[in-house]
PDB file of N, CA and C in Angstrom:
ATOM      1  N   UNK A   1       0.851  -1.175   0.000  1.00  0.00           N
ATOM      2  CA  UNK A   1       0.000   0.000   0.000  1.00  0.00           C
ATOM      3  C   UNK A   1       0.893   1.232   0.000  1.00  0.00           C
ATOM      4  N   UNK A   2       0.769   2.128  -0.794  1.00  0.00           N
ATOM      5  CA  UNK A   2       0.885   3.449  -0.957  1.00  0.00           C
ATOM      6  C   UNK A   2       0.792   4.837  -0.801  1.00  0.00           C
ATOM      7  N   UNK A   3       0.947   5.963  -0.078  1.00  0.00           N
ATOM      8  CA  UNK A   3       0.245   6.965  -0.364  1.00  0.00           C
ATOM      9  C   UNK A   3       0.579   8.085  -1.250  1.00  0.00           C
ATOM     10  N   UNK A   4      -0.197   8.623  -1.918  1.00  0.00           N
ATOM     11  CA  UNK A   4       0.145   9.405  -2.735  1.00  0.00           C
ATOM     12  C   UNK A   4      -0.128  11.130  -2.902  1.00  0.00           C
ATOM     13  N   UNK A   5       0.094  12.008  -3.626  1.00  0.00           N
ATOM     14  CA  UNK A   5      -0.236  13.123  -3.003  1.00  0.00           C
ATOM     15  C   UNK A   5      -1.329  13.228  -4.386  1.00  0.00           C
ATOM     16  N   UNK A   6      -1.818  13.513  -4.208  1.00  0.00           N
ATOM     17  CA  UNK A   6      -3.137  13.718  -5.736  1.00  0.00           C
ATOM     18  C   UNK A   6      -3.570  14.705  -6.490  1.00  0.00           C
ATOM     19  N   UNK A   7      -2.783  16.043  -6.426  1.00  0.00           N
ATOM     20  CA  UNK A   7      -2.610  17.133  -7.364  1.00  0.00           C
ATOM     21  C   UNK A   7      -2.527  16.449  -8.652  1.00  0.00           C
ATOM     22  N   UNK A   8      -3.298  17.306  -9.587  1.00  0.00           N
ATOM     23  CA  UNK A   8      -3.094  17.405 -10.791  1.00  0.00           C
ATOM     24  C   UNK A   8      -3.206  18.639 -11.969  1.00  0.00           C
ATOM     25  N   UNK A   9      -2.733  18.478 -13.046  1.00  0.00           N
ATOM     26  CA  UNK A   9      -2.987  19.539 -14.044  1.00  0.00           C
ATOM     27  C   UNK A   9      -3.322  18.514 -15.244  1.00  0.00           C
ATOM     28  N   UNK A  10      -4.755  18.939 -15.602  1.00  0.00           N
ATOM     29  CA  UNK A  10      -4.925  17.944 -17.219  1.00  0.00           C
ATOM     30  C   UNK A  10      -5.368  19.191 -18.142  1.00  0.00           C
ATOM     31  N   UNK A  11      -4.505  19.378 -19.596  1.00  0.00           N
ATOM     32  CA  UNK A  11      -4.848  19.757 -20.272  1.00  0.00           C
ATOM     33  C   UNK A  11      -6.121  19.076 -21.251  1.00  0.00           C
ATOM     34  N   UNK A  12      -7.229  19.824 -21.143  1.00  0.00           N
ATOM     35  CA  UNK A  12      -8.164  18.453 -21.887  1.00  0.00           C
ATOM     36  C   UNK A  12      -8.690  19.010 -23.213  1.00  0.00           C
ATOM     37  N   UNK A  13      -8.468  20.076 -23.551  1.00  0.00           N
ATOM     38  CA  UNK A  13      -8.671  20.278 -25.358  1.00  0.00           C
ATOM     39  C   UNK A  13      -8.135  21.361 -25.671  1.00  0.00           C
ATOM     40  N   UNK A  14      -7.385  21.096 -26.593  1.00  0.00           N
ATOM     41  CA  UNK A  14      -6.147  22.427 -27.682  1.00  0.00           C
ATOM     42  C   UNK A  14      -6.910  22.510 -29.075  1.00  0.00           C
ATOM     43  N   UNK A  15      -7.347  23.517 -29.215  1.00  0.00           N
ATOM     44  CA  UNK A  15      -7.753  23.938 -30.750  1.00  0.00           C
ATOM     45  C   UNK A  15      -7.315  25.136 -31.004  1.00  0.00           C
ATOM     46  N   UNK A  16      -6.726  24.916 -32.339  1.00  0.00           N
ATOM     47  CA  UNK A  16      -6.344  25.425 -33.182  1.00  0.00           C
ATOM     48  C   UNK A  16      -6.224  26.138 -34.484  1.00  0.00           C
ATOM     49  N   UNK A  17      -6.952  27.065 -35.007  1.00  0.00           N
ATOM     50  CA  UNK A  17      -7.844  27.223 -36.156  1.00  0.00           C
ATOM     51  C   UNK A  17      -7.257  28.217 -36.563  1.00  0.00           C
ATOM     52  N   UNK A  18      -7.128  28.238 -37.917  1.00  0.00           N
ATOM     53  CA  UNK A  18      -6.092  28.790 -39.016  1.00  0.00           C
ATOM     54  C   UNK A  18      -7.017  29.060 -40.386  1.00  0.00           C
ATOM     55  N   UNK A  19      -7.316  30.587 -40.651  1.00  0.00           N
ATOM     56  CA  UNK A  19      -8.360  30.778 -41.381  1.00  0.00           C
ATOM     57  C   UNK A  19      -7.294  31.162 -42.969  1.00  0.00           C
ATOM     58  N   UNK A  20      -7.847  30.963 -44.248  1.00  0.00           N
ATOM     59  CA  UNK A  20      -6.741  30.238 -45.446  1.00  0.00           C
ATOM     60  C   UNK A  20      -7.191  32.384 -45.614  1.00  0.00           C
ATOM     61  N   UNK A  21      -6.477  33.155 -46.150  1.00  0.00           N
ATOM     62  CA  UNK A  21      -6.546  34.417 -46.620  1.00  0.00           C
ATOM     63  C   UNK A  21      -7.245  34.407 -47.864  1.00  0.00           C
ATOM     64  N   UNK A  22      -8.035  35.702 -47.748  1.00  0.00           N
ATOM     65  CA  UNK A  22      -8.580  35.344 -48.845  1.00  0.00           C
ATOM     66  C   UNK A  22      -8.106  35.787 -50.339  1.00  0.00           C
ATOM     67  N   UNK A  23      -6.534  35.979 -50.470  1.00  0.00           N
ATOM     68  CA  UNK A  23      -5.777  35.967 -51.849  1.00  0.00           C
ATOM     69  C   UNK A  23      -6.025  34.713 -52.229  1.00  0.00           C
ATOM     70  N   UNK A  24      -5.479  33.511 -51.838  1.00  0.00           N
ATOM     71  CA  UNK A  24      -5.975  32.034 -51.693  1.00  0.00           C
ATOM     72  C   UNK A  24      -7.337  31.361 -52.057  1.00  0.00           C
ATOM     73  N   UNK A  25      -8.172  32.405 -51.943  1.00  0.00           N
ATOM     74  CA  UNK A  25      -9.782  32.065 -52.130  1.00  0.00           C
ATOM     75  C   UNK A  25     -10.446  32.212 -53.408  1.00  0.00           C
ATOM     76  N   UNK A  26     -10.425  33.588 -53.788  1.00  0.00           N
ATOM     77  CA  UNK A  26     -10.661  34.259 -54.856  1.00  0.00           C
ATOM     78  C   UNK A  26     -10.542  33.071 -56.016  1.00  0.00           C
ATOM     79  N   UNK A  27      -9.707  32.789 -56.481  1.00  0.00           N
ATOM     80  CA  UNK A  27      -9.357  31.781 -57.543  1.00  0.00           C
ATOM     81  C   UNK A  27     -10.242  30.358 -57.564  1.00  0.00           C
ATOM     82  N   UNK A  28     -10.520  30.230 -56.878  1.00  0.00           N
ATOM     83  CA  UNK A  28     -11.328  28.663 -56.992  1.00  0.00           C
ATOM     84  C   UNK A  28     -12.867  28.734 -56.082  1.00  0.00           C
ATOM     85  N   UNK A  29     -13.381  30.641 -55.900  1.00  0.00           N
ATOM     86  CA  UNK A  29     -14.903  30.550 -55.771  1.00  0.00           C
ATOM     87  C   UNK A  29     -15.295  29.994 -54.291  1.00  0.00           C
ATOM     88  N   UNK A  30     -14.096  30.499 -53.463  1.00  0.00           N
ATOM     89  CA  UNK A  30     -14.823  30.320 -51.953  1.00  0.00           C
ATOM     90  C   UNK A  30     -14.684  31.774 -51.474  1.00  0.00           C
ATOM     91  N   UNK A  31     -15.854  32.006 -50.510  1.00  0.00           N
ATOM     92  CA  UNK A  31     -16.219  33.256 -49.329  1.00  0.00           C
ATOM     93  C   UNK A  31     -15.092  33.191 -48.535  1.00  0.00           C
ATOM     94  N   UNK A  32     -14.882  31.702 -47.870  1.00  0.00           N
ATOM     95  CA  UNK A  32     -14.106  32.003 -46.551  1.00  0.00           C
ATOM     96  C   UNK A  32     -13.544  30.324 -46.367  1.00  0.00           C
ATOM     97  N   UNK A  33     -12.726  30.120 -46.058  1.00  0.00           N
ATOM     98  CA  UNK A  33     -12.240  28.681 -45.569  1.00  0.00           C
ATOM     99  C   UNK A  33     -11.210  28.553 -44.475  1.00  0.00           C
ATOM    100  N   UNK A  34     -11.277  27.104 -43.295  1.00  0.00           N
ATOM    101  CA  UNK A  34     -10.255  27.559 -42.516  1.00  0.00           C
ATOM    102  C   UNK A  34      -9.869  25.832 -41.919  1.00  0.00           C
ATOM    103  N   UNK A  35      -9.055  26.214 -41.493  1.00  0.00           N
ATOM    104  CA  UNK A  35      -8.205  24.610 -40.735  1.00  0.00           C
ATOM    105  C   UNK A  35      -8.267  24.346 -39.555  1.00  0.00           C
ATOM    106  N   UNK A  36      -9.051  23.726 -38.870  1.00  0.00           N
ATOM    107  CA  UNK A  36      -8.350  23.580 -37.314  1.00  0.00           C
ATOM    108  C   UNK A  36      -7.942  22.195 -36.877  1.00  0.00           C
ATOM    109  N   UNK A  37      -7.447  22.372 -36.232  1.00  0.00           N
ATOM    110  CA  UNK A  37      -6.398  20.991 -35.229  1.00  0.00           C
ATOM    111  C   UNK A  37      -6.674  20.886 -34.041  1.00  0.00           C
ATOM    112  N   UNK A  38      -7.296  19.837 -33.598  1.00  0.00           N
ATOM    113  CA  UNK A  38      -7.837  19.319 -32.144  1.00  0.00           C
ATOM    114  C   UNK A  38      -6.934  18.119 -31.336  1.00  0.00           C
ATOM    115  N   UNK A  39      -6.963  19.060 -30.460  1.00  0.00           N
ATOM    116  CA  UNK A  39      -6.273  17.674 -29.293  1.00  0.00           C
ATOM    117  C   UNK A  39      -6.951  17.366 -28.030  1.00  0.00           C
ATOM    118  N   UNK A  40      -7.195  16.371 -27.880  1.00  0.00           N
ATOM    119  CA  UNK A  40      -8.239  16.165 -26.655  1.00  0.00           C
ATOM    120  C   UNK A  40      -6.954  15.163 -25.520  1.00  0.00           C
ATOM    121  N   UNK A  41      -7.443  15.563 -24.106  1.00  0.00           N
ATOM    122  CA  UNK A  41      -6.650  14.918 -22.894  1.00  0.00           C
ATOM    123  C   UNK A  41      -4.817  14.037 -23.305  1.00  0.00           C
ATOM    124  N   UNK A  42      -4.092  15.180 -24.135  1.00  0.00           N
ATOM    125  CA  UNK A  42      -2.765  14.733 -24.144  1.00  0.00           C
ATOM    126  C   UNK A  42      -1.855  14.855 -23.236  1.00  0.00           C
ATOM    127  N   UNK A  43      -2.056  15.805 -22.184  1.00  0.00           N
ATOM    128  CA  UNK A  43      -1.198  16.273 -21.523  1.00  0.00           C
ATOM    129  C   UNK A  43      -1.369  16.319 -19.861  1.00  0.00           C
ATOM    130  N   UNK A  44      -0.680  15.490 -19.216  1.00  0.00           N
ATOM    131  CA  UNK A  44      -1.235  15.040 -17.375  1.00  0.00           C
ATOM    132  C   UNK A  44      -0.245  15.558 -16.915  1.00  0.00           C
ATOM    133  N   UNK A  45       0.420  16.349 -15.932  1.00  0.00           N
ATOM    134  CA  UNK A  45       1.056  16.427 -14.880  1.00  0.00           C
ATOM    135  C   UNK A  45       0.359  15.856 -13.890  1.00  0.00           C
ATOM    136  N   UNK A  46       1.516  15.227 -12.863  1.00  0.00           N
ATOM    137  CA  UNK A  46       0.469  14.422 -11.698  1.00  0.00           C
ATOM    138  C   UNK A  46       1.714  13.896 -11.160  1.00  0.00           C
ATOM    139  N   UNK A  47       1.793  13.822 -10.137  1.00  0.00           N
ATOM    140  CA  UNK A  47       2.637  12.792  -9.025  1.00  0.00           C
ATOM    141  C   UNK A  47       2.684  11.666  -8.732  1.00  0.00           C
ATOM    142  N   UNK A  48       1.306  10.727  -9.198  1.00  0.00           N
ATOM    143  CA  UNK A  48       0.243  10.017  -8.874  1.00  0.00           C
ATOM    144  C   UNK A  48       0.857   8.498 -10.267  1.00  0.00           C
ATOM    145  N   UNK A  49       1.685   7.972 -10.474  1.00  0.00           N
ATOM    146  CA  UNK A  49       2.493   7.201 -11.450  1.00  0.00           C
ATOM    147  C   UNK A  49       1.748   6.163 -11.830  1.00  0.00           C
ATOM    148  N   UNK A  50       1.537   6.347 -13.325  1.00  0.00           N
ATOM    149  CA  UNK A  50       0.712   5.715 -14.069  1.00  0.00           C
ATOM    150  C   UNK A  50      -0.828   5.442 -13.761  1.00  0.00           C
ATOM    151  N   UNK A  51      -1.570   6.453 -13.502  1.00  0.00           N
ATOM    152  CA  UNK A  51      -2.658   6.638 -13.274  1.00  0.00           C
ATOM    153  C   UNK A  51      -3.252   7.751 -13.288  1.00  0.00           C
ATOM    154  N   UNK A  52      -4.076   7.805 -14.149  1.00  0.00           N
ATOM    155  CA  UNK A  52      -5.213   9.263 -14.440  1.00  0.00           C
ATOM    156  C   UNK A  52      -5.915   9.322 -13.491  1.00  0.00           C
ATOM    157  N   UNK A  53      -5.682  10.594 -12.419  1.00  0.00           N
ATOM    158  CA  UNK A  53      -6.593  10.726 -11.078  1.00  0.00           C
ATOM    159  C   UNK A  53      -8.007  10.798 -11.311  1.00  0.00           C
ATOM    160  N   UNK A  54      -8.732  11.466 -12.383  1.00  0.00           N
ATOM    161  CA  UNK A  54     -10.138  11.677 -13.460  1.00  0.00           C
ATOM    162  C   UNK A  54     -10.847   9.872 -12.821  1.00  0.00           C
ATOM    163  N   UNK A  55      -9.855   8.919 -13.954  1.00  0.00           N
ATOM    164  CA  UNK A  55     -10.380   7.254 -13.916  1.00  0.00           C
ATOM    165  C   UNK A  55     -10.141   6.862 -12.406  1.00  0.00           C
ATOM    166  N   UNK A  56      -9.989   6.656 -11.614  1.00  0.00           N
ATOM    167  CA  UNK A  56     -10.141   6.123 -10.590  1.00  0.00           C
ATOM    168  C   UNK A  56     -11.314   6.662  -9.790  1.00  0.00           C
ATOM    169  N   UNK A  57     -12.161   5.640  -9.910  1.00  0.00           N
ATOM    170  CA  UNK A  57     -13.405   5.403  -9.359  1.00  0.00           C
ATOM    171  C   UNK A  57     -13.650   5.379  -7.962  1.00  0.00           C
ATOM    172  N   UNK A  58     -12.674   4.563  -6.916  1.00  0.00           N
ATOM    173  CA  UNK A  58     -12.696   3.942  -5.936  1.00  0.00           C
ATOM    174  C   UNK A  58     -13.508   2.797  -6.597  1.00  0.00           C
ATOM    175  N   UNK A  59     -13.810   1.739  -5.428  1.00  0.00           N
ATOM    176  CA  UNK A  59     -14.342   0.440  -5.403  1.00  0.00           C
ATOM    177  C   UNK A  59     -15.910   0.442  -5.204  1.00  0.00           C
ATOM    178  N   UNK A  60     -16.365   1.392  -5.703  1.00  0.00           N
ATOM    179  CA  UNK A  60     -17.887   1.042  -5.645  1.00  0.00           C
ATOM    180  C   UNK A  60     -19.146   1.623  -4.855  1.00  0.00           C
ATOM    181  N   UNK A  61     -18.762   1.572  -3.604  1.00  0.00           N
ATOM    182  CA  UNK A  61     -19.349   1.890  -2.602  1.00  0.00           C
ATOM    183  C   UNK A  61     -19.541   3.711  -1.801  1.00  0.00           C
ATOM    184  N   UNK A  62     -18.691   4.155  -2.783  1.00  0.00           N
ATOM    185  CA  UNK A  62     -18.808   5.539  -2.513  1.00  0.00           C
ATOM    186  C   UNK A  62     -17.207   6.295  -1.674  1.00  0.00           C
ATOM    187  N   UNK A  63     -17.018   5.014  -1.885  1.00  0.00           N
ATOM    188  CA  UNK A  63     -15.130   5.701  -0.879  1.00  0.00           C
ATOM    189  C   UNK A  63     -14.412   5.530  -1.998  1.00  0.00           C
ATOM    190  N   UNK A  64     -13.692   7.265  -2.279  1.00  0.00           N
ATOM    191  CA  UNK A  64     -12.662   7.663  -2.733  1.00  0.00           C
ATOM    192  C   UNK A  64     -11.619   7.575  -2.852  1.00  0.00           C
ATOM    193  N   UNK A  65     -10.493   7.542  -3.772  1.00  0.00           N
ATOM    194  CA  UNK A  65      -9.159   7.764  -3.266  1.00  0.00           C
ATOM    195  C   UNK A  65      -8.775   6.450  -3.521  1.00  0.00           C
ATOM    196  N   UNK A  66      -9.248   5.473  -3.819  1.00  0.00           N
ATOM    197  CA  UNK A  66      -9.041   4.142  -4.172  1.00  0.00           C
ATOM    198  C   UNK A  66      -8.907   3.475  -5.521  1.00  0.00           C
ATOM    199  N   UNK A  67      -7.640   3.481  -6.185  1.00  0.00           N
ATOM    200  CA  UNK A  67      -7.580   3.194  -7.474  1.00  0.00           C
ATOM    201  C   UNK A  67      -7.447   1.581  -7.902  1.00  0.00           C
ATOM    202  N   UNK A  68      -8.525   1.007  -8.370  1.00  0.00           N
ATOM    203  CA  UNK A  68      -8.419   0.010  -8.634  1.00  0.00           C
ATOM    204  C   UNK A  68      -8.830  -0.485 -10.209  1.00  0.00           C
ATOM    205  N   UNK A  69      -8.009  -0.853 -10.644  1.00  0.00           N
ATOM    206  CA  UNK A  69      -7.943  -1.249 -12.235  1.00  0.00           C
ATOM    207  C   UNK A  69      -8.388  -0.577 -13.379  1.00  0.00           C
ATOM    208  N   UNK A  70      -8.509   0.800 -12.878  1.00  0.00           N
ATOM    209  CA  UNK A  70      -8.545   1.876 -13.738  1.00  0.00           C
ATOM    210  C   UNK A  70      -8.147   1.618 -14.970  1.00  0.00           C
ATOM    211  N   UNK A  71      -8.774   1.849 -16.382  1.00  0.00           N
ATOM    212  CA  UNK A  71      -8.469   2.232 -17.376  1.00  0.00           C
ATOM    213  C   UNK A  71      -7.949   3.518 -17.698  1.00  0.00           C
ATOM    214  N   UNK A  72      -7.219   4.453 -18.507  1.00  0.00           N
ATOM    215  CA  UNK A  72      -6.223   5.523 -18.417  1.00  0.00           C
ATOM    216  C   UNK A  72      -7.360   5.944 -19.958  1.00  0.00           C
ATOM    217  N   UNK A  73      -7.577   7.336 -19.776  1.00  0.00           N
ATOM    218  CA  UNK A  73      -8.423   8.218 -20.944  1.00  0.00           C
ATOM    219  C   UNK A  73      -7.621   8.001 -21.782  1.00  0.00           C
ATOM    220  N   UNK A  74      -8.812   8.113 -23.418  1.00  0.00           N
ATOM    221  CA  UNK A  74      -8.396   7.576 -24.455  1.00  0.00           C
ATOM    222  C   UNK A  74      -7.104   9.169 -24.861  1.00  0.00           C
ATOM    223  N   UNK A  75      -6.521   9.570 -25.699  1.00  0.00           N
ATOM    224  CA  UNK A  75      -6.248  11.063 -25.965  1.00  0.00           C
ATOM    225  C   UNK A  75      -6.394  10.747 -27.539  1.00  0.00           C
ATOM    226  N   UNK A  76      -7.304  11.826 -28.277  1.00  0.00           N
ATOM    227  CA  UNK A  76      -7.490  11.821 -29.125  1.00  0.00           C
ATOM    228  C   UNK A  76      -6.694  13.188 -30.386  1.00  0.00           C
ATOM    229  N   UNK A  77      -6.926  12.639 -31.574  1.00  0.00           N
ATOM    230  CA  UNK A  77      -6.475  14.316 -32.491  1.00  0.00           C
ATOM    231  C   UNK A  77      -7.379  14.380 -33.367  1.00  0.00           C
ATOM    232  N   UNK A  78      -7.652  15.242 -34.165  1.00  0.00           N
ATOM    233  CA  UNK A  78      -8.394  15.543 -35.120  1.00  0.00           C
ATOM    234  C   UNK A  78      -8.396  16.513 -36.224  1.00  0.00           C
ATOM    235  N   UNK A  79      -8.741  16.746 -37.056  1.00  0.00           N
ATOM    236  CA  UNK A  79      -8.798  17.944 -38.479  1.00  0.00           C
ATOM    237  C   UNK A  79     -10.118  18.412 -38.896  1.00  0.00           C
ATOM    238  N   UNK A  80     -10.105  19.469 -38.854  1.00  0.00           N
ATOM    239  CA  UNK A  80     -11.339  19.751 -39.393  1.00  0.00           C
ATOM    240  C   UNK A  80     -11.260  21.066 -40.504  1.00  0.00           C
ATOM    241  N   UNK A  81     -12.295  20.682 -41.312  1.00  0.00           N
ATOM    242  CA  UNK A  81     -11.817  22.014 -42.646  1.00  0.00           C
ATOM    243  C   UNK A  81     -13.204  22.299 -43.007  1.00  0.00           C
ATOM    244  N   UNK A  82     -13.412  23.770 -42.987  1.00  0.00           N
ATOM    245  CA  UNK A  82     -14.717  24.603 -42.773  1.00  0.00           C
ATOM    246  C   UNK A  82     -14.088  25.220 -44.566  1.00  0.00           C
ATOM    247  N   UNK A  83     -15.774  25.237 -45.330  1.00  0.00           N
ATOM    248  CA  UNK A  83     -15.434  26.185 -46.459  1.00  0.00           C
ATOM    249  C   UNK A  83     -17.065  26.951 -46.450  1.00  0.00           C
ATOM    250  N   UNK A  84     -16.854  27.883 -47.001  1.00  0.00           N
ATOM    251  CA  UNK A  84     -17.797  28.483 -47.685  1.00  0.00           C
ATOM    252  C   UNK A  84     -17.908  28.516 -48.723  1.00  0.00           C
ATOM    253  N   UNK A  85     -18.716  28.510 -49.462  1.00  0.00           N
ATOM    254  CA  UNK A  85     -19.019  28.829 -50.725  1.00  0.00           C
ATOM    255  C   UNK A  85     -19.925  30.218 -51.137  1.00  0.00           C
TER     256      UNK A  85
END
């Protein structure tokens, strides 16, 4: 058994969006178009070793602080591209 101190910092979404100018536009008949870049739960500071303080449930019954067989959050990325016409 262990104790641990249970501070944390979770970054849980970075977006990023990058709109195309519209010199770029003109020529191929768009209003407006743009890029963004998503990052979901990449980034944990924590003391707490190999375990996402978030997933630990405890055991059921309502008592805390008890990490047992926790699964660790998925971290995801993504693209997304907005146009107008």
């Amino acid at each position: 058994m262990a104790v641990y101190e249970t501070s944390y910092v979770k970054l849980r979404e970075v977006s990023l969006n990058f709109a195309l100018p519209k010199s770029l536009l003109t020529p191929i008949k768009l209003k407006a178009a743009s890029v963004s870049l998503i990052g979901r739960n990449f980034l944990l500071w924590s003391t707490l070793p190999n375990v996402d303080p978030e997933t630990s449930q405890g055991m059921g019954n309502g008592v805390s602080g008890f990490e047992y067989m926790s699964l660790p959050q998925t971290t995801s990325y993504g693209v997304t591209l907005n146009l107008t016409f």
